[in-house]
N, C-alpha and C. Protein backbone atom coordinates (compact mmCIF):
# COMPACT_ATOMS: atom_id res chain seq x y z
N UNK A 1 71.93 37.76 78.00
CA UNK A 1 72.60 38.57 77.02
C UNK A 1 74.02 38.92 77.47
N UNK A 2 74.26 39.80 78.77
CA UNK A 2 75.64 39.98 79.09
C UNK A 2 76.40 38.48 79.44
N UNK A 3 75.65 37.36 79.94
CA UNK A 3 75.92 36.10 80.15
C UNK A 3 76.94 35.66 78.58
N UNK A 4 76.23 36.09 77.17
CA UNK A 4 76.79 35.31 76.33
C UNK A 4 78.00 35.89 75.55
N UNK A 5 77.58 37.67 75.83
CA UNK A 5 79.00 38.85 75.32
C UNK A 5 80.01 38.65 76.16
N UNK A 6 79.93 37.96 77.51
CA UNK A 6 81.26 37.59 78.32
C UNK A 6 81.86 36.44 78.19
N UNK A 7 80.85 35.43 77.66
CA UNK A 7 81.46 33.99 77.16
C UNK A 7 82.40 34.20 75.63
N UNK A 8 81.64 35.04 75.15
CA UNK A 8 82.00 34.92 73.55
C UNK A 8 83.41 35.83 73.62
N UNK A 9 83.68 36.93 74.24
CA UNK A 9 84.37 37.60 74.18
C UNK A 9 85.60 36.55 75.16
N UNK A 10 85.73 36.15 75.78
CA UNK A 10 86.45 35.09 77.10
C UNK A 10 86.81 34.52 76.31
N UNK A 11 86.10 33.77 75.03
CA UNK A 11 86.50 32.56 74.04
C UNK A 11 87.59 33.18 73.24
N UNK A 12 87.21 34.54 72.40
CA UNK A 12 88.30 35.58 71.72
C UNK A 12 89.52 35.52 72.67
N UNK A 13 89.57 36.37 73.81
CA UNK A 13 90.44 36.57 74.39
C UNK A 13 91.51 35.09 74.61
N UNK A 14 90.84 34.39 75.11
CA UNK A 14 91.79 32.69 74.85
C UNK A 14 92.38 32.75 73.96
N UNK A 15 91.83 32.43 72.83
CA UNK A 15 92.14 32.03 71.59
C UNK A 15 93.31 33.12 71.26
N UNK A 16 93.50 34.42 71.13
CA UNK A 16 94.07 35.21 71.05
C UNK A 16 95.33 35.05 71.83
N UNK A 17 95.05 34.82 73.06
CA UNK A 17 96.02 34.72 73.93
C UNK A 17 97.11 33.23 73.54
N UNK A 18 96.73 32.20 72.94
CA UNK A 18 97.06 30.80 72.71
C UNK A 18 97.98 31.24 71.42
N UNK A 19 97.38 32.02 70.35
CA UNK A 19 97.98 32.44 69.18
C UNK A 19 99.03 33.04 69.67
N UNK A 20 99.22 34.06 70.78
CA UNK A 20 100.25 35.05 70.92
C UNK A 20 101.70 33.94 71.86
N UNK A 21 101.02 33.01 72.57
CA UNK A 21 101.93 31.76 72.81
C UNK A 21 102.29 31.11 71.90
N UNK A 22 101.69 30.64 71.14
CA UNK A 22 102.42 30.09 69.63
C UNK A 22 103.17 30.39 69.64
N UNK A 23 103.13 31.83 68.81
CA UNK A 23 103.91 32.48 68.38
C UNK A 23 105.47 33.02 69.31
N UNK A 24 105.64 32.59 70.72
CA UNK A 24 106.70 32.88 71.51
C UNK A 24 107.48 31.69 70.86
N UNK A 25 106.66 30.42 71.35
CA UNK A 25 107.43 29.38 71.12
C UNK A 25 108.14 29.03 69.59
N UNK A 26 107.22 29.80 68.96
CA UNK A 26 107.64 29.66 67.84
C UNK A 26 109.32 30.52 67.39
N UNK A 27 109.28 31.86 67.91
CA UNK A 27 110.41 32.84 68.01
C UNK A 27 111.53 32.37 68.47
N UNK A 28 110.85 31.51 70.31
CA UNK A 28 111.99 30.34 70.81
C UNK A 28 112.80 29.44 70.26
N UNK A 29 112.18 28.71 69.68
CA UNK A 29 112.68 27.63 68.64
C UNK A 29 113.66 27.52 67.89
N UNK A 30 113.31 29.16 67.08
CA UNK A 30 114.17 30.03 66.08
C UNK A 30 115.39 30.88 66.67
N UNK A 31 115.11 31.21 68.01
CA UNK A 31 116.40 31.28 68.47
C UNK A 31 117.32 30.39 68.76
N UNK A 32 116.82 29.01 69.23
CA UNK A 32 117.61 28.08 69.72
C UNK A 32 118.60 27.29 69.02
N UNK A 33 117.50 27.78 67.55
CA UNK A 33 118.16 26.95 66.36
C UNK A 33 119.59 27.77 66.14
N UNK A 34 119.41 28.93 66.17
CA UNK A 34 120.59 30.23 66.04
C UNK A 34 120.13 30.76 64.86
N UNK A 35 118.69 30.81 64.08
CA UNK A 35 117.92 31.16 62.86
C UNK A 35 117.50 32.96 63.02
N UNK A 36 117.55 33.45 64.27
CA UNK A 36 117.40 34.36 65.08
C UNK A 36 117.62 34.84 65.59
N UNK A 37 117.57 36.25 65.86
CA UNK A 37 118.51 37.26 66.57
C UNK A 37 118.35 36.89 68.27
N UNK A 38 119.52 36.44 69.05
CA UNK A 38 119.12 36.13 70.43
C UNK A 38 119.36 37.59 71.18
N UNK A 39 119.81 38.49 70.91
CA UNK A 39 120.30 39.58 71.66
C UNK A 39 119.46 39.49 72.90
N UNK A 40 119.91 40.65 73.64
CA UNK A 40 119.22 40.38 75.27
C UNK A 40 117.71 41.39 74.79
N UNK A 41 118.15 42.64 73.88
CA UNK A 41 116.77 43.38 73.54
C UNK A 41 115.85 42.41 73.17
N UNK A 42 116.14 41.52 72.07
CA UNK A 42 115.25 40.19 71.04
C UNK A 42 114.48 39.69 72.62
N UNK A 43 115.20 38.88 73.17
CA UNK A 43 114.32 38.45 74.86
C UNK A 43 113.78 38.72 75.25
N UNK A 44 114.08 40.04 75.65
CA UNK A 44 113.22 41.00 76.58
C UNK A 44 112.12 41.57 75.75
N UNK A 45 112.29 41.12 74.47
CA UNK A 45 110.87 41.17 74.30
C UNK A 45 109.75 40.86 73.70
N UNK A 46 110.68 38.89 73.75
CA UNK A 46 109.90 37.92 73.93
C UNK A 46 109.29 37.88 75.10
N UNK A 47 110.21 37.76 76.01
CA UNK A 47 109.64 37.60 77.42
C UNK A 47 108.37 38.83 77.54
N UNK A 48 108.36 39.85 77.24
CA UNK A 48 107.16 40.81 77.29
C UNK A 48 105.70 40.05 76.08
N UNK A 49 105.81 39.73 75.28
CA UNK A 49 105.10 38.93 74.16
C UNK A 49 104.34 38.15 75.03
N UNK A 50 105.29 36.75 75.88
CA UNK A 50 105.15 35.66 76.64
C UNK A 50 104.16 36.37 77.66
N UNK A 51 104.39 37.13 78.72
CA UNK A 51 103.83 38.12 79.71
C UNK A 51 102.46 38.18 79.41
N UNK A 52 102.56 39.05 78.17
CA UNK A 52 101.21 39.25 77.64
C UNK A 52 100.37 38.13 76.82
N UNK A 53 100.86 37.29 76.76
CA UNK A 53 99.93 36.14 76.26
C UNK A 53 99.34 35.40 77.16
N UNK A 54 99.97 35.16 78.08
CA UNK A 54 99.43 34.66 79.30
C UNK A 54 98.27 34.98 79.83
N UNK A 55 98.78 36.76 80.23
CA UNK A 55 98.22 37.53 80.99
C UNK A 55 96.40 37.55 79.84
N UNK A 56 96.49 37.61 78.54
CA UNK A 56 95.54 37.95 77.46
C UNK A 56 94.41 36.04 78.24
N UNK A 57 95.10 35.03 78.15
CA UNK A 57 94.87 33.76 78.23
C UNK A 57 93.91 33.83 79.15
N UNK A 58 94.58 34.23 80.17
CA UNK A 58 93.97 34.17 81.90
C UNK A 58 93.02 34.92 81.56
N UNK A 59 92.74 36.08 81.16
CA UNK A 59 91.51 36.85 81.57
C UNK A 59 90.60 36.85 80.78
N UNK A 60 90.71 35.95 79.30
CA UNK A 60 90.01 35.32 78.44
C UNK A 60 89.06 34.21 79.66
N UNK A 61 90.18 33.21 80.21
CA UNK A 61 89.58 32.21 80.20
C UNK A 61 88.70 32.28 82.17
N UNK A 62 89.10 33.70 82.32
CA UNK A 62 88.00 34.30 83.76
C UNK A 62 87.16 34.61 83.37
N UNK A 63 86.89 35.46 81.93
CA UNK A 63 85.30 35.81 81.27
C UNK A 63 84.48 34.53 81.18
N UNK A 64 84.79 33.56 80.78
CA UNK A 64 84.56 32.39 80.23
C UNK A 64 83.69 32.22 81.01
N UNK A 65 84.74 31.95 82.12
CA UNK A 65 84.19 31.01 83.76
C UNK A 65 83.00 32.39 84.25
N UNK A 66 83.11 33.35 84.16
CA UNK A 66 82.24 34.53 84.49
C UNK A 66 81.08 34.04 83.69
N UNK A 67 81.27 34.19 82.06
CA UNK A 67 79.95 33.96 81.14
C UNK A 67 78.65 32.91 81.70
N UNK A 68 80.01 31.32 82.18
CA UNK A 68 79.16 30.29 82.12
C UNK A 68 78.39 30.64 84.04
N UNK A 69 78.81 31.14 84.49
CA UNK A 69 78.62 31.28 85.86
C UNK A 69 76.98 32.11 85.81
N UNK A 70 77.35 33.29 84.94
CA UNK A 70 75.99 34.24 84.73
C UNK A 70 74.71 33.42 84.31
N UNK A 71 75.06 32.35 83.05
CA UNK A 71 74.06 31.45 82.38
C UNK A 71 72.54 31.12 83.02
């Protein structure tokens, strides 16, 4: 039971975390194009977005490895 609420929840957290990367690269893009505000505030907090998508990714994909480990 806790084996499959740590897999399932690990899978959310990924997935979540992958969406919130999208979505940097996606902001990136739009800056590069000049479609978008580049200011140094706009960055800083992409780069915080980026941070946290990662950070969301990784500990998604440690539940995961936790879930399948408990199995």
């Amino acid at each position: 039971m806790i084996a499959q609420i740590a897999l399932y929840a690990g899978i959310f957290l990924t997935v979540l975390g992958l969406v919130g990367l999208a979505a940097c690269i996606r902001k990136a893009i739009a800056v590069k194009r000049g479609e978008a505000d580049g200011s140094s505030k706009s960055m800083n907090r992409l780069v915080a977005l980026n941070m946290g998508a990662v950070g969301t990714a990784f500990f998604g994909l440690a539940l995961v490895t936790v879930g399948l480990l408990l199995r």
